[in-house]
C-alpha atoms as a PDB file:
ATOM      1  CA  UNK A   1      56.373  10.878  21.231  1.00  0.00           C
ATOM      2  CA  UNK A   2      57.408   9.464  18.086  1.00  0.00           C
ATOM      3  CA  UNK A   3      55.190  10.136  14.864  1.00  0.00           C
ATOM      4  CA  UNK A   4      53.351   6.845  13.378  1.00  0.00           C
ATOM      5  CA  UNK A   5      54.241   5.735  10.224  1.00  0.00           C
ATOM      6  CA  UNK A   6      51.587   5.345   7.969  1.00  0.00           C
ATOM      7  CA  UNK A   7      52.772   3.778   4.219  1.00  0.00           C
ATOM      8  CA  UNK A   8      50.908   2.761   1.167  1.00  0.00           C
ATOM      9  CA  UNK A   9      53.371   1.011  -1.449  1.00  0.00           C
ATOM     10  CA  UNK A  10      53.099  -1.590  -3.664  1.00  0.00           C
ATOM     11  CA  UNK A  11      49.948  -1.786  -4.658  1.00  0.00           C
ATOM     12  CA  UNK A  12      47.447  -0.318  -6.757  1.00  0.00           C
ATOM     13  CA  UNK A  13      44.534   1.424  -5.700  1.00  0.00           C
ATOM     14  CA  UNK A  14      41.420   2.648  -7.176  1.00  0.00           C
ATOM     15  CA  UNK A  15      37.853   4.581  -5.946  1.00  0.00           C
ATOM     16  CA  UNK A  16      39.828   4.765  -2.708  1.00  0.00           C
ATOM     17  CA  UNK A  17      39.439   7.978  -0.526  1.00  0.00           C
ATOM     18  CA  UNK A  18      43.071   8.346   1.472  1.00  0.00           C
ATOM     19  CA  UNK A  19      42.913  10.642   4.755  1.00  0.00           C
ATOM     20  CA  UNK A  20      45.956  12.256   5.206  1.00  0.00           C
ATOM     21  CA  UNK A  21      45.111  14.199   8.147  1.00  0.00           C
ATOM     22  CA  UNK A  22      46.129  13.236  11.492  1.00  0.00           C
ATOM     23  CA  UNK A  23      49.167  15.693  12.334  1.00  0.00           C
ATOM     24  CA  UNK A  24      51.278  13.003  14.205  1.00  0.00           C
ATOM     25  CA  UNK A  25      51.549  10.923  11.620  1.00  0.00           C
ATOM     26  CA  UNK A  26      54.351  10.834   9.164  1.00  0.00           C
ATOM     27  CA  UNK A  27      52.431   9.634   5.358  1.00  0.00           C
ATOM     28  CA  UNK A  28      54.503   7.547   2.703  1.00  0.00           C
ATOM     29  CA  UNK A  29      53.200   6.936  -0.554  1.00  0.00           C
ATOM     30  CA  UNK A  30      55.266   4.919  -3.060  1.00  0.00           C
ATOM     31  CA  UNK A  31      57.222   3.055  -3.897  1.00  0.00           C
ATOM     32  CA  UNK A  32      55.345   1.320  -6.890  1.00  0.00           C
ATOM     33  CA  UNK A  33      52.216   2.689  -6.250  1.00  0.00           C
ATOM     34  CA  UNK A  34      49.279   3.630  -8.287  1.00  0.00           C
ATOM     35  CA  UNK A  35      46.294   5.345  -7.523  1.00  0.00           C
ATOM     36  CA  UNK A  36      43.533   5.559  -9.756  1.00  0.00           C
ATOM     37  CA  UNK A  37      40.041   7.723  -9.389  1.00  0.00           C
ATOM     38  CA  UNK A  38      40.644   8.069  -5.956  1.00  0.00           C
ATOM     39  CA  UNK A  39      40.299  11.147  -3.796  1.00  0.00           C
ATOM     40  CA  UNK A  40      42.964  12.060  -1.330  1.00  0.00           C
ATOM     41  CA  UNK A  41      42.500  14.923   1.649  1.00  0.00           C
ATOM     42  CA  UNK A  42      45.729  16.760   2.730  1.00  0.00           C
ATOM     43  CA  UNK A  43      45.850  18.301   5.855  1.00  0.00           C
ATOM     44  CA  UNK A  44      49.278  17.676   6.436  1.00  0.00           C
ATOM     45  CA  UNK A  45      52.734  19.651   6.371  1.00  0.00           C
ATOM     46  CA  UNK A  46      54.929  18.966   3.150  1.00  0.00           C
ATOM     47  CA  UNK A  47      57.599  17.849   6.118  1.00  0.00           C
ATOM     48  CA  UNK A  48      54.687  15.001   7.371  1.00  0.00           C
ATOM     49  CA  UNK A  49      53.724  14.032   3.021  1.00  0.00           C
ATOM     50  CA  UNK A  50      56.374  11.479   1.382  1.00  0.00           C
ATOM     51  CA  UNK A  51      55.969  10.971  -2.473  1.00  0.00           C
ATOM     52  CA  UNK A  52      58.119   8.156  -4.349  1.00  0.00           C
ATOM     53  CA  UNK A  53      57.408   6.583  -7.206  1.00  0.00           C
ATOM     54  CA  UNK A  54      53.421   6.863  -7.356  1.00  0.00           C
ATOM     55  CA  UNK A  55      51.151   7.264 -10.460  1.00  0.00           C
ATOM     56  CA  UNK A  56      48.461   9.606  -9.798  1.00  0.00           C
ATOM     57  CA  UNK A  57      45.399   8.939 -12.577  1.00  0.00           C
ATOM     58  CA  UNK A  58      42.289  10.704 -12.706  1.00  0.00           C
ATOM     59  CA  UNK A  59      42.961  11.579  -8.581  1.00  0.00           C
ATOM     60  CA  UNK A  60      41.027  14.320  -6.582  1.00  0.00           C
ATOM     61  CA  UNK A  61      43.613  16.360  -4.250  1.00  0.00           C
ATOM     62  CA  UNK A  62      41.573  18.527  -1.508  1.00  0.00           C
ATOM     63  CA  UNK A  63      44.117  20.219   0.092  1.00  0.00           C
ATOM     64  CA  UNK A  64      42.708  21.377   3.632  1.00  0.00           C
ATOM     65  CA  UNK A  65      46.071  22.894   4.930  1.00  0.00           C
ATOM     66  CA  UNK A  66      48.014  24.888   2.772  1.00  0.00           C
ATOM     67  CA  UNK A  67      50.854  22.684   1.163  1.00  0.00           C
ATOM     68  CA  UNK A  68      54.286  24.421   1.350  1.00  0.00           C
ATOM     69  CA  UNK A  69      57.342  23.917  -0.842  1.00  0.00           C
ATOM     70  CA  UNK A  70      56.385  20.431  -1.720  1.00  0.00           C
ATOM     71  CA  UNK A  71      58.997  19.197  -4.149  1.00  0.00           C
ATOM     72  CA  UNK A  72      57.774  15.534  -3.849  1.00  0.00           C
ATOM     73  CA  UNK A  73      55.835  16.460  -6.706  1.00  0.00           C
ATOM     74  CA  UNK A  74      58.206  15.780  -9.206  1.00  0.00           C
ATOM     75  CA  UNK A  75      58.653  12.271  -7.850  1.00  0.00           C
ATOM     76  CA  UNK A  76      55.623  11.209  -9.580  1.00  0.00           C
ATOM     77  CA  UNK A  77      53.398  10.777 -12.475  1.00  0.00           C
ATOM     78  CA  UNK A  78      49.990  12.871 -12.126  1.00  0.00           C
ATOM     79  CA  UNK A  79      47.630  12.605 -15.126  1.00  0.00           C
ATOM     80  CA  UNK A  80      44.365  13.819 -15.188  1.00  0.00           C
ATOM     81  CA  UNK A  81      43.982  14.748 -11.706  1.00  0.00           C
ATOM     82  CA  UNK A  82      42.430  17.758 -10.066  1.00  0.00           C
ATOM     83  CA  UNK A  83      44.004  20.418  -7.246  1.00  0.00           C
ATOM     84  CA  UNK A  84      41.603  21.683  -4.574  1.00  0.00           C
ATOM     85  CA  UNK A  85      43.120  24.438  -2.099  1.00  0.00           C
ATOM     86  CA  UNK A  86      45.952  26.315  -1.617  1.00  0.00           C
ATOM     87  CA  UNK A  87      49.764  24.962  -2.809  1.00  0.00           C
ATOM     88  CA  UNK A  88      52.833  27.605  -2.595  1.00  0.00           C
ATOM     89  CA  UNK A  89      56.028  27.097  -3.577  1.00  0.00           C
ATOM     90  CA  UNK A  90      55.410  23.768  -4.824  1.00  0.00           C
ATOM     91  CA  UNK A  91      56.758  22.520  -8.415  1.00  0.00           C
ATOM     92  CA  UNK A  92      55.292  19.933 -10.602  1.00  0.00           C
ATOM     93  CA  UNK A  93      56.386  17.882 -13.386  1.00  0.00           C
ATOM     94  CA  UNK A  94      59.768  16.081 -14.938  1.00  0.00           C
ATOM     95  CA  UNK A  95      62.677  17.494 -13.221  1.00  0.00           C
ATOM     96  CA  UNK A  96      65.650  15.303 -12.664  1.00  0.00           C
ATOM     97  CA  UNK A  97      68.274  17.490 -12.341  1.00  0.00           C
ATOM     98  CA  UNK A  98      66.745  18.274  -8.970  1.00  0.00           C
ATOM     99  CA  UNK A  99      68.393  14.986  -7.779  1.00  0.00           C
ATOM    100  CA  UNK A 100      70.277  12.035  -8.351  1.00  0.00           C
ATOM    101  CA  UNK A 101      67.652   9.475  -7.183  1.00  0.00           C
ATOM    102  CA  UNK A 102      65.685   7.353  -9.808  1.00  0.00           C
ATOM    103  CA  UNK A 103      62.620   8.582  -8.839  1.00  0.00           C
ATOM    104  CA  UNK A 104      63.066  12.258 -10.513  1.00  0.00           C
ATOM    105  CA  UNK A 105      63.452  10.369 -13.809  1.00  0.00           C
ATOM    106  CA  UNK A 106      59.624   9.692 -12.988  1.00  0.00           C
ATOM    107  CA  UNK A 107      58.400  12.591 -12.585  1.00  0.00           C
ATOM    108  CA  UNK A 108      55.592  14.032 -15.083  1.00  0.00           C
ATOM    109  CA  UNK A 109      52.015  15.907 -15.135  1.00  0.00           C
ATOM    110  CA  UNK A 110      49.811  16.052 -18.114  1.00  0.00           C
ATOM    111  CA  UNK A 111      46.093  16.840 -18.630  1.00  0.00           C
ATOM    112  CA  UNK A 112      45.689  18.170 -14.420  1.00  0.00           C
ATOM    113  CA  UNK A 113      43.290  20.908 -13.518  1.00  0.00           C
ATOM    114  CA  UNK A 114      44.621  23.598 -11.157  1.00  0.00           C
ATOM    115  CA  UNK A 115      41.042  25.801 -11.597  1.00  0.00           C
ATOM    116  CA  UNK A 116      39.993  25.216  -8.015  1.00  0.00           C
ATOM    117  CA  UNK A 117      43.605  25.589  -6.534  1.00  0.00           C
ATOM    118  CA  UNK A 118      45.453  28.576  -5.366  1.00  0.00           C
ATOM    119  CA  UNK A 119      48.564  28.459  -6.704  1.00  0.00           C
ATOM    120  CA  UNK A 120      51.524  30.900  -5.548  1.00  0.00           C
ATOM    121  CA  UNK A 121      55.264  30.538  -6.171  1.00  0.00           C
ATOM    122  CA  UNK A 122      54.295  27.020  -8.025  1.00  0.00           C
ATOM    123  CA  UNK A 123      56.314  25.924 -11.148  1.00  0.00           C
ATOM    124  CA  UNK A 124      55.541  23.066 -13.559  1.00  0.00           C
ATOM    125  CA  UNK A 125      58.560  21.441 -15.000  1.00  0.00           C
ATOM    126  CA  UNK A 126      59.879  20.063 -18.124  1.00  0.00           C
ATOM    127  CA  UNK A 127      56.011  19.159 -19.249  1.00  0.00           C
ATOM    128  CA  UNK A 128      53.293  21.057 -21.827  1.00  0.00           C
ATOM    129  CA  UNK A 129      51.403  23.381 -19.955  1.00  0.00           C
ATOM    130  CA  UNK A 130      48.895  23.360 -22.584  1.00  0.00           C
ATOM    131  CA  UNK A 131      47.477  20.225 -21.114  1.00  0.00           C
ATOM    132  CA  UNK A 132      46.955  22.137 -17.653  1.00  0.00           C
ATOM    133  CA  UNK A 133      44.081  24.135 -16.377  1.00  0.00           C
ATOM    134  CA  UNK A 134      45.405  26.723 -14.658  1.00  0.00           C
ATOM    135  CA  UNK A 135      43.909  28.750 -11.808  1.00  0.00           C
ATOM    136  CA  UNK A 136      42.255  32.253 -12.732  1.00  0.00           C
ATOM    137  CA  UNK A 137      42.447  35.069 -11.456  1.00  0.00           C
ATOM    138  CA  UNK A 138      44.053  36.082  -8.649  1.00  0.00           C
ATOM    139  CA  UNK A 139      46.437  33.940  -9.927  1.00  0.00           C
ATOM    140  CA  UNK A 140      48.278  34.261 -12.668  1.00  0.00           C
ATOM    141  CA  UNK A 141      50.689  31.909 -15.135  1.00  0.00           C
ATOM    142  CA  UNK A 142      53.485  33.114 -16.875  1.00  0.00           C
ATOM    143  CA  UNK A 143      54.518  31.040 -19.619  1.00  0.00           C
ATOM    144  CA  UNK A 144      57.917  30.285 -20.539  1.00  0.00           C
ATOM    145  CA  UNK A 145      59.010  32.509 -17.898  1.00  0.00           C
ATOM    146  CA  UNK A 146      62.817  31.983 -19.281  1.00  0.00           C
ATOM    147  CA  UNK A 147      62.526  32.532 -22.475  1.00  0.00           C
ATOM    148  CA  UNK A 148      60.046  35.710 -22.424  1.00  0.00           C
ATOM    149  CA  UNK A 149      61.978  37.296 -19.325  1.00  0.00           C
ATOM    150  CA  UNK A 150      63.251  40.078 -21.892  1.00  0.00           C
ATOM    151  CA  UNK A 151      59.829  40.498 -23.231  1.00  0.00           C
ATOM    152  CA  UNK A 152      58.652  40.831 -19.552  1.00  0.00           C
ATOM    153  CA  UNK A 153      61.571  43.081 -18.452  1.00  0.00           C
ATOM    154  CA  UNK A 154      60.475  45.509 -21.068  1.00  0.00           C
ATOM    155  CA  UNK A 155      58.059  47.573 -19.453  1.00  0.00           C
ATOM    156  CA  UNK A 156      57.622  49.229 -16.271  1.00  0.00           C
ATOM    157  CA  UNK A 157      56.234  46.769 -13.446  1.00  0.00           C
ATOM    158  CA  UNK A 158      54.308  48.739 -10.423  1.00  0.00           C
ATOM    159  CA  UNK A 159      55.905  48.529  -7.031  1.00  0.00           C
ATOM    160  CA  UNK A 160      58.947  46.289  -6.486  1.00  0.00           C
ATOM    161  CA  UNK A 161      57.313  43.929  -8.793  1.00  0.00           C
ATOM    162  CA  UNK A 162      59.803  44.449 -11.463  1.00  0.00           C
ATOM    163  CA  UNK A 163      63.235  44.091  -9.664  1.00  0.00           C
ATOM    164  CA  UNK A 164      62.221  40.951  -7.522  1.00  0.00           C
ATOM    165  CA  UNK A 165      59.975  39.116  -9.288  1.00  0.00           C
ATOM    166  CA  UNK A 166      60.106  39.937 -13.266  1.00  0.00           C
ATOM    167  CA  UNK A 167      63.875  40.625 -13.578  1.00  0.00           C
ATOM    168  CA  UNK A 168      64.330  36.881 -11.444  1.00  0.00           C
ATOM    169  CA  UNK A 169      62.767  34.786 -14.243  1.00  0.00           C
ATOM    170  CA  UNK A 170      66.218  34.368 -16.342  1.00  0.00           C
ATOM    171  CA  UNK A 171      67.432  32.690 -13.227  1.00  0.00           C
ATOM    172  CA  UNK A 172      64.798  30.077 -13.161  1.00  0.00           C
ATOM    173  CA  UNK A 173      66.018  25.967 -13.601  1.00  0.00           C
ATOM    174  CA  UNK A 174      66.293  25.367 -16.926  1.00  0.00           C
ATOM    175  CA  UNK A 175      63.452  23.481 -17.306  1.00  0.00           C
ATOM    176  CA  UNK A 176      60.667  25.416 -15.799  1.00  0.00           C
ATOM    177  CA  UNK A 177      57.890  26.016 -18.155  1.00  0.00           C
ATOM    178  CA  UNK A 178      55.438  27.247 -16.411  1.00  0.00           C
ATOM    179  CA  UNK A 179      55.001  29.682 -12.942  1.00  0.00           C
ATOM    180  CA  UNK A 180      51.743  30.706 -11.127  1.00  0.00           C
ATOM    181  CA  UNK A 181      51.658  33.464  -8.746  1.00  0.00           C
ATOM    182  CA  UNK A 182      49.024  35.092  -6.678  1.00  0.00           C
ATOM    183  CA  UNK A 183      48.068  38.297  -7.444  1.00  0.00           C
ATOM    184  CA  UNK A 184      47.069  39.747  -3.874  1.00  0.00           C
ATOM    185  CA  UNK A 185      50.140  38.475  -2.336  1.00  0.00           C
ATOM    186  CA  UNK A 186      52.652  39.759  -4.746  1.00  0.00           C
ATOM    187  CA  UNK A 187      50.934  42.828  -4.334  1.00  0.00           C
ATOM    188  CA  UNK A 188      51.051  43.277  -0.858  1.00  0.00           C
ATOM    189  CA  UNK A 189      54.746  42.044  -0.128  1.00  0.00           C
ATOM    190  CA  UNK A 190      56.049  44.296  -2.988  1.00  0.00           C
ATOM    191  CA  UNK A 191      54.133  47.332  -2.452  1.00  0.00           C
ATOM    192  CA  UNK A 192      51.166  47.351  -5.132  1.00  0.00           C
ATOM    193  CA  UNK A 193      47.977  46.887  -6.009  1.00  0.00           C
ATOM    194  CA  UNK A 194      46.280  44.040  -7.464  1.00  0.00           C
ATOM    195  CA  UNK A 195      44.704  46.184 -10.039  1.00  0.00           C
ATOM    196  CA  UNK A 196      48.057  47.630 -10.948  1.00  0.00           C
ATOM    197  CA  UNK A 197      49.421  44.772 -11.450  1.00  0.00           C
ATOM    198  CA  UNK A 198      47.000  43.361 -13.644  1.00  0.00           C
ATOM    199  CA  UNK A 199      46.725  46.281 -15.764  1.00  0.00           C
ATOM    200  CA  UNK A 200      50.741  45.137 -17.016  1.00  0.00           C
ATOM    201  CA  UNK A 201      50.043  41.240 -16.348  1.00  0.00           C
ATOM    202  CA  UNK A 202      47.123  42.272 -19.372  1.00  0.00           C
ATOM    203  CA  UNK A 203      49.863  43.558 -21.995  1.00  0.00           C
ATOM    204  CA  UNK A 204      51.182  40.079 -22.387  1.00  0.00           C
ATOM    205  CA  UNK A 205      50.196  37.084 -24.191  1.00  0.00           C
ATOM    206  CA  UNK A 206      52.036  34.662 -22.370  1.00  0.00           C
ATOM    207  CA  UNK A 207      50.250  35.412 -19.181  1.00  0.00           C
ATOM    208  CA  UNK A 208      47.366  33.255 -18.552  1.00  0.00           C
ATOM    209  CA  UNK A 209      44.836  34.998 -16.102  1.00  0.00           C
END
């Protein structure tokens, strides 16, 4: 049975709530379209969710199914918006390295609220973190992940913390700014405890927590 395709493009929208849910349907958003205070509900895989070209302003995202390595992300411009649920592997932000279509010149996030999210193996790219709310505890933001990989390589991480996840940073894209992990799954793939962990994760200054 072939999946309906459901589009929004063109257009601008605004106090809208979008429904993203139904499983056989394949959701397009963009090209040239803006959303503004509306609320959109996820339940969705990333391989079902199409993002080109949208401005996101002052949006709600309630994310019902956990959202995947999403890299649509960085196809659009998301200002002021706020993250409900759980998002791994998903990056956010001005990246256009990551491809040669116009649309990753587009790409941006400023003044977004991640409190209410869980966050794990999520980047932000190329943008000011300072203007993001980022989720607390369990999950925890390492900023400027590049640059303060020597800083974080310095000390003794518990587990296999250290040799797959702190010693990786340097190999980050260029532009990454930002990464949020969760603290209970990085401590039970790579043998640790979630109070270990945060009794290093407290030594630095450039881990938000």
């Amino acid at each position: 049975m072939l999946a309906k395709k459901v589009f929004y493009e063109d257009k601008e929208l605004e106090n809208e709530r979008l429904e993203l849910t139904d499983k056989g349907s394949l959701y397009f958003l963009g090209r040239n379209l803006t959303l503004r205070n509306c609320t959109l509900v996820l339940k969705v895989p990333a391989s079902r969710l199409f993002i080109r070209e949208v401005r996101f302003i002052d949006c709600a995202f309630e994310v019902k199914q956990e959202l995947k390595n999403h890299q649509d992300w960085i196809k659009a411009s998301l200002t002021g918006c706020r993250f409900k649920g759980r998002l791994t592997g998903c990056d956010f932000g001005h990246w256009p390295e990551y491809g040669s279509e116009p649309e990753y010149q587009l790409g941006s996030i400023e003044n977004c609220d991640f409190s209410e999210a869980r966050l794990e193996a999520c980047r932000i790219m190329g943008s000011d973190p300072a203007t993001i709310r980022f989720p607390k505890w369990p999950c925890f933001t390492i900023l400027d992940p590049i640059g303060r990989a020597r800083e974080l390589n310095s000390v003794q991480w518990p587990g296999r913390v250290g040799p797959i996840v702190i010693e990786t940073l340097s190999t980050e894209p260029p532009g990454t700014v930002a990464l949020t992990e969760h603290a209970l799954s990085i401590a039970k793939r790579f043998d640790t405890t979630p109070e270990e962990l945060r009794a290093v994760i407290e030594k630095f200054d450039c881990i938000i927590y």
